[in-house]
N, C-alpha and C. Protein backbone atom coordinates (compact mmCIF):
# COMPACT_ATOMS: atom_id res chain seq x y z
N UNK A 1 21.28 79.32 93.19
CA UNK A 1 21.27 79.03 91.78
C UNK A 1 22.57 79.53 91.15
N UNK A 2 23.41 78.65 90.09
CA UNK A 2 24.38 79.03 89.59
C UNK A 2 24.14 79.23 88.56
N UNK A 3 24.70 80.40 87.44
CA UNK A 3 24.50 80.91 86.47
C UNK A 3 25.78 80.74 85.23
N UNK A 4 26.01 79.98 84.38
CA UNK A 4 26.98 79.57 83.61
C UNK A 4 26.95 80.40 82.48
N UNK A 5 28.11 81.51 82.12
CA UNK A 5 27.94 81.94 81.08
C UNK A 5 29.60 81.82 80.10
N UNK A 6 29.49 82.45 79.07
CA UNK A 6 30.35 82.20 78.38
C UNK A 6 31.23 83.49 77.88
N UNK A 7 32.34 84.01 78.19
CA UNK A 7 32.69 85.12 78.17
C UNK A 7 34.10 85.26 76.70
N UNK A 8 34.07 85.95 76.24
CA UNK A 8 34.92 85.48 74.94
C UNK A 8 35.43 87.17 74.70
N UNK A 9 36.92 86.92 75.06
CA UNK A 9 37.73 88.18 74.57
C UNK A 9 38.11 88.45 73.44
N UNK A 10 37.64 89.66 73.28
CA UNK A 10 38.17 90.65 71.72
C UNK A 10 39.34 91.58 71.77
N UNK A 11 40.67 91.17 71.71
CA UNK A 11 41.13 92.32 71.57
C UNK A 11 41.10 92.81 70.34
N UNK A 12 41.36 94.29 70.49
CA UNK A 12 41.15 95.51 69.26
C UNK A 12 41.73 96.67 69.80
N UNK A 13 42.75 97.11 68.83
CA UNK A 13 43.51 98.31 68.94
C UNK A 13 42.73 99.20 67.14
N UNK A 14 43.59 99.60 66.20
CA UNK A 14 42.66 100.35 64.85
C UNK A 14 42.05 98.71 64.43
N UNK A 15 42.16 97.17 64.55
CA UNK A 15 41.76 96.43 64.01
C UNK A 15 41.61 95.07 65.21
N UNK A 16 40.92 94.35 65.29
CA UNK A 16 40.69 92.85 65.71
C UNK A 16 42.04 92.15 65.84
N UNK A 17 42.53 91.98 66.47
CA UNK A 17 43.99 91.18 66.91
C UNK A 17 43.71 89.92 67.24
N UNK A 18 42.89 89.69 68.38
CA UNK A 18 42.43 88.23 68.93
C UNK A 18 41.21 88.34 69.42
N UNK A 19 40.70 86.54 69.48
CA UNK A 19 39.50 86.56 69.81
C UNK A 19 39.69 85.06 70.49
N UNK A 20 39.25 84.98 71.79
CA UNK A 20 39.61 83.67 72.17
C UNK A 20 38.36 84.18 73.20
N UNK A 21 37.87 82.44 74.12
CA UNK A 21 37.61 82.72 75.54
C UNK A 21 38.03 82.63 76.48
N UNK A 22 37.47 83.39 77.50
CA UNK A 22 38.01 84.05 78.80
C UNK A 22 38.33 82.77 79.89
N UNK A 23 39.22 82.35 79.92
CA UNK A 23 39.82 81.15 80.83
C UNK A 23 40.38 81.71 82.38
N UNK A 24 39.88 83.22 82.81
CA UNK A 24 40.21 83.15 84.01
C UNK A 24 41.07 84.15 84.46
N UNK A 25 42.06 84.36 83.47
CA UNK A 25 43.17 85.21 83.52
C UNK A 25 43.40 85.71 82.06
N UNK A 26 44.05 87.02 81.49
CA UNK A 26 44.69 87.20 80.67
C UNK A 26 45.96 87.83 81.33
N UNK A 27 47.07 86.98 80.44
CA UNK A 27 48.07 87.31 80.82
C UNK A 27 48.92 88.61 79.87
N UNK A 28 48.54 88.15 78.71
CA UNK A 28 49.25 89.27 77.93
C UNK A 28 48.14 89.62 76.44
N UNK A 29 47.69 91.01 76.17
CA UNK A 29 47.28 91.81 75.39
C UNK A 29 48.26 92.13 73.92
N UNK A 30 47.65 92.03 72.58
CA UNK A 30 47.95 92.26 71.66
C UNK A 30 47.29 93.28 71.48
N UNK A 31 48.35 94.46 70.79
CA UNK A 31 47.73 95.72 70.58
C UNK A 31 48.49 97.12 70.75
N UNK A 32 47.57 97.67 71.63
CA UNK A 32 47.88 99.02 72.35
C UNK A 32 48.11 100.14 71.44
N UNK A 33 47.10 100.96 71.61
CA UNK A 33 47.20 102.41 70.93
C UNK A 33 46.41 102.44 69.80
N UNK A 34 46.03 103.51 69.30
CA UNK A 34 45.51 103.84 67.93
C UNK A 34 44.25 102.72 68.13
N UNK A 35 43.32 102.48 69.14
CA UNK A 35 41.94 102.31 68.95
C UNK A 35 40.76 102.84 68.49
N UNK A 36 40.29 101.90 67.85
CA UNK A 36 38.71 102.20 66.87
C UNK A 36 38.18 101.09 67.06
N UNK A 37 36.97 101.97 67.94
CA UNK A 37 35.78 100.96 68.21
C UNK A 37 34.98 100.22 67.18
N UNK A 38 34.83 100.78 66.28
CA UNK A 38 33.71 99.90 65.30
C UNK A 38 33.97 98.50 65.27
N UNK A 39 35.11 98.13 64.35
CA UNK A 39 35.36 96.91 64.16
C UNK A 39 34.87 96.00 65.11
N UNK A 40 34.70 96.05 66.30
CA UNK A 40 34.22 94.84 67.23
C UNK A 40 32.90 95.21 67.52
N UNK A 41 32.08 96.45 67.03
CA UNK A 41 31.28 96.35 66.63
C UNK A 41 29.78 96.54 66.18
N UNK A 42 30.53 96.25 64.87
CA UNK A 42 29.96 96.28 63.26
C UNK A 42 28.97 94.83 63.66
N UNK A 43 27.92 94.93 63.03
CA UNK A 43 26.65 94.17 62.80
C UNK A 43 26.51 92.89 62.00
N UNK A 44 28.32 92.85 61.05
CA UNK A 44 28.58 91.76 60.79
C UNK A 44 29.28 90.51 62.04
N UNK A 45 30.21 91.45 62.59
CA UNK A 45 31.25 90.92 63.79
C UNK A 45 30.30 90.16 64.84
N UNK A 46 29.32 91.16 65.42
CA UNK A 46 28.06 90.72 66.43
C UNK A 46 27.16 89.61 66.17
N UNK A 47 27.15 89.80 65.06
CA UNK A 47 25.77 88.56 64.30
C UNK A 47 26.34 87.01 63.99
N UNK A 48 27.92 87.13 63.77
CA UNK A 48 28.92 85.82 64.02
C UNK A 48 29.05 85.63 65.61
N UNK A 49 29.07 86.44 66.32
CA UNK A 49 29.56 86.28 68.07
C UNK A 49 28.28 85.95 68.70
N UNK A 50 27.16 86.34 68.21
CA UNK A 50 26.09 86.89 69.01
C UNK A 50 26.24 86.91 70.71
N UNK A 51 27.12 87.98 70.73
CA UNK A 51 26.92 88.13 72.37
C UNK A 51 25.84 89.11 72.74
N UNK A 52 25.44 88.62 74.47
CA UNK A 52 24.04 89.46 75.04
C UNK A 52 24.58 90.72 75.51
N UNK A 53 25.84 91.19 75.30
CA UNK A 53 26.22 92.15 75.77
C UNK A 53 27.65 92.54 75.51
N UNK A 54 27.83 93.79 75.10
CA UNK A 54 29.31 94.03 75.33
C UNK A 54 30.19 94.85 75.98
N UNK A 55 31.26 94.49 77.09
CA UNK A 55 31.82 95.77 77.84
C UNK A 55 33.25 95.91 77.47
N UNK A 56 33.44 97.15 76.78
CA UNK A 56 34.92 97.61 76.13
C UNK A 56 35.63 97.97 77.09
N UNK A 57 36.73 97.99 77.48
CA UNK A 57 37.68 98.26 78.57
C UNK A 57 38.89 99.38 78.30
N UNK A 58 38.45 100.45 78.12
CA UNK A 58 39.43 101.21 77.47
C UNK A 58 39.79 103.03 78.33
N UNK A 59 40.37 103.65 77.54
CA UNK A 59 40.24 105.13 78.28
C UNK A 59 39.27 105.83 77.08
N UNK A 60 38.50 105.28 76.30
CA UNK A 60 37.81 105.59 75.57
C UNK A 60 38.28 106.79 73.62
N UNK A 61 39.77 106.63 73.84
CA UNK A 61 40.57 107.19 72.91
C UNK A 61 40.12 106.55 71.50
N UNK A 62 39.44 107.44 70.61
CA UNK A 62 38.97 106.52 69.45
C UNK A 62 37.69 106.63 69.04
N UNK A 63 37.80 106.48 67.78
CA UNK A 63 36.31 106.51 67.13
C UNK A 63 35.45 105.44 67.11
N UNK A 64 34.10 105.72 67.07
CA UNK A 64 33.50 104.84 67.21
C UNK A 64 31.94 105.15 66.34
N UNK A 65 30.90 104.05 65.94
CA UNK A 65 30.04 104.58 65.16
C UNK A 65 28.96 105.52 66.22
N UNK A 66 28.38 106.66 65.54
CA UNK A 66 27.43 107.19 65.52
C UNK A 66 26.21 106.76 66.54
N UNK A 67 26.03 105.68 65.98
CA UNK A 67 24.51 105.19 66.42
C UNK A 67 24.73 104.11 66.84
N UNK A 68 24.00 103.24 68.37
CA UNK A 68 24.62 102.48 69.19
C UNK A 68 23.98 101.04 68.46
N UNK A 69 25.17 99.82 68.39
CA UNK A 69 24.72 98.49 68.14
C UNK A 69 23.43 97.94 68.61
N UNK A 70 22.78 96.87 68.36
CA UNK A 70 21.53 96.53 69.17
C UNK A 70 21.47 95.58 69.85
N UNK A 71 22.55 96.14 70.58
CA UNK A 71 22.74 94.90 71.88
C UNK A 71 23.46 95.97 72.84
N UNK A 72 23.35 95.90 74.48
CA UNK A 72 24.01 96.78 75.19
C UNK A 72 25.53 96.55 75.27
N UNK A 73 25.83 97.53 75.46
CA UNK A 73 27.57 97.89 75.86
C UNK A 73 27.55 98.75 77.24
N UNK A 74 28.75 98.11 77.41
CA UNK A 74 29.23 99.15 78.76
C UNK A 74 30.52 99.37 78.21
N UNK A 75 30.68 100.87 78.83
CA UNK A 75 32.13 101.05 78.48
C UNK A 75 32.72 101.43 79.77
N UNK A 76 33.59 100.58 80.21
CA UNK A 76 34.49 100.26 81.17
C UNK A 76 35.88 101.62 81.17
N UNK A 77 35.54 102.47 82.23
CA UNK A 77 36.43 103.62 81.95
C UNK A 77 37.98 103.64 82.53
N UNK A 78 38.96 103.76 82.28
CA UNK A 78 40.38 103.78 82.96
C UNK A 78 40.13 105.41 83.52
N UNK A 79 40.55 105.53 84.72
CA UNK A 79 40.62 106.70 85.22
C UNK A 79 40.63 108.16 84.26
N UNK A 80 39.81 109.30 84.58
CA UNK A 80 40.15 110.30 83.49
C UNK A 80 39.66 109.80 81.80
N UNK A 81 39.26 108.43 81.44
CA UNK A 81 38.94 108.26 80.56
C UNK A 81 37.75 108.82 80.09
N UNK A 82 36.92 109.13 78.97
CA UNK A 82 35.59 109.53 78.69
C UNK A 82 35.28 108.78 77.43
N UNK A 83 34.02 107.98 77.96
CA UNK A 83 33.00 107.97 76.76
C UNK A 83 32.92 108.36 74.95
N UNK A 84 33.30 107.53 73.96
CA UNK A 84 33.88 108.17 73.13
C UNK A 84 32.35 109.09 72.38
N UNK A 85 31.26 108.08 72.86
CA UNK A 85 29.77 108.20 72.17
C UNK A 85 29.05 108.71 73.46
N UNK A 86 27.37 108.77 72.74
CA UNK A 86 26.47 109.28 74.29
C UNK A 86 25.69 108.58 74.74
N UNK A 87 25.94 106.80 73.86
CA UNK A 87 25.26 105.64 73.86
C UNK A 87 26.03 105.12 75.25
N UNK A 88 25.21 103.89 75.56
CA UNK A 88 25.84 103.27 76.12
C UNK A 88 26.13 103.24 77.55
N UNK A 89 26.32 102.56 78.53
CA UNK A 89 26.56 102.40 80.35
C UNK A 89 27.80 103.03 80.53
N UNK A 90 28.25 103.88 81.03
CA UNK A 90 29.21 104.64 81.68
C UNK A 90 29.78 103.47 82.94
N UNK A 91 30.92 102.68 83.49
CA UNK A 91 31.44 102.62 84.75
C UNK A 91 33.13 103.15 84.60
N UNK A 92 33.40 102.83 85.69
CA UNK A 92 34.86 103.29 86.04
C UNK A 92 35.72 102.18 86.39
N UNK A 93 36.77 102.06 86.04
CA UNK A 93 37.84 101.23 86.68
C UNK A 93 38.53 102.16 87.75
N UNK A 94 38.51 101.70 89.00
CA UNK A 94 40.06 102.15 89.56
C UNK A 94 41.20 101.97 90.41
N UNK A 95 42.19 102.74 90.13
CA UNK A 95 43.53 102.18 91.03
C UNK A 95 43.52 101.41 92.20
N UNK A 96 44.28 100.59 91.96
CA UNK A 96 44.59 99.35 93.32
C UNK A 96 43.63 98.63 93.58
């Protein structure tokens, strides 16, 4: 059985830069530095996207709200990165 889903990138550094879908490859990122999680998401942002899930890809540098959205997240760790909240799926990215 094949499973067709629809994957749609957010970048976000302190604000929302781009939002397109995931065609396979990204070649180049708008952004970098001075990240804050909320903005991608806030309960307005989610309820326009409605995605079943969200996984942030970061070293976890940055604020983020309090109390977790109501939809799951994973937060995708860069080496040495940590968790900015105590919500949420913990994995790891790593080298090579």
């Amino acid at each position: 059985m094949r499973h067709v889903c629809e994957i749609t990138v957010v970048e976000c550094d302190c604000e929302i830069q781009r939002i397109y879908p995931f065609q396979g490859a990204i070649t180049a990122v708008r952004g970098r530095g001075g990240t804050d999680f909320r903005p991608p998401l806030e309960r307005e942002f989610l309820s326009q996207h409605r995605p079943d899930i969200v996984i942030i890809f970061t070293d976890g540098v940055g604020p983020a709200h309090a109390a977790p959205p109501p939809i799951p997240v994973v937060w995708c760790l860069t080496e040495g990165g940590q968790k900015p909240v105590s919500w949420g799926v913990e994995i790891r990215m790593h080298p090579g």
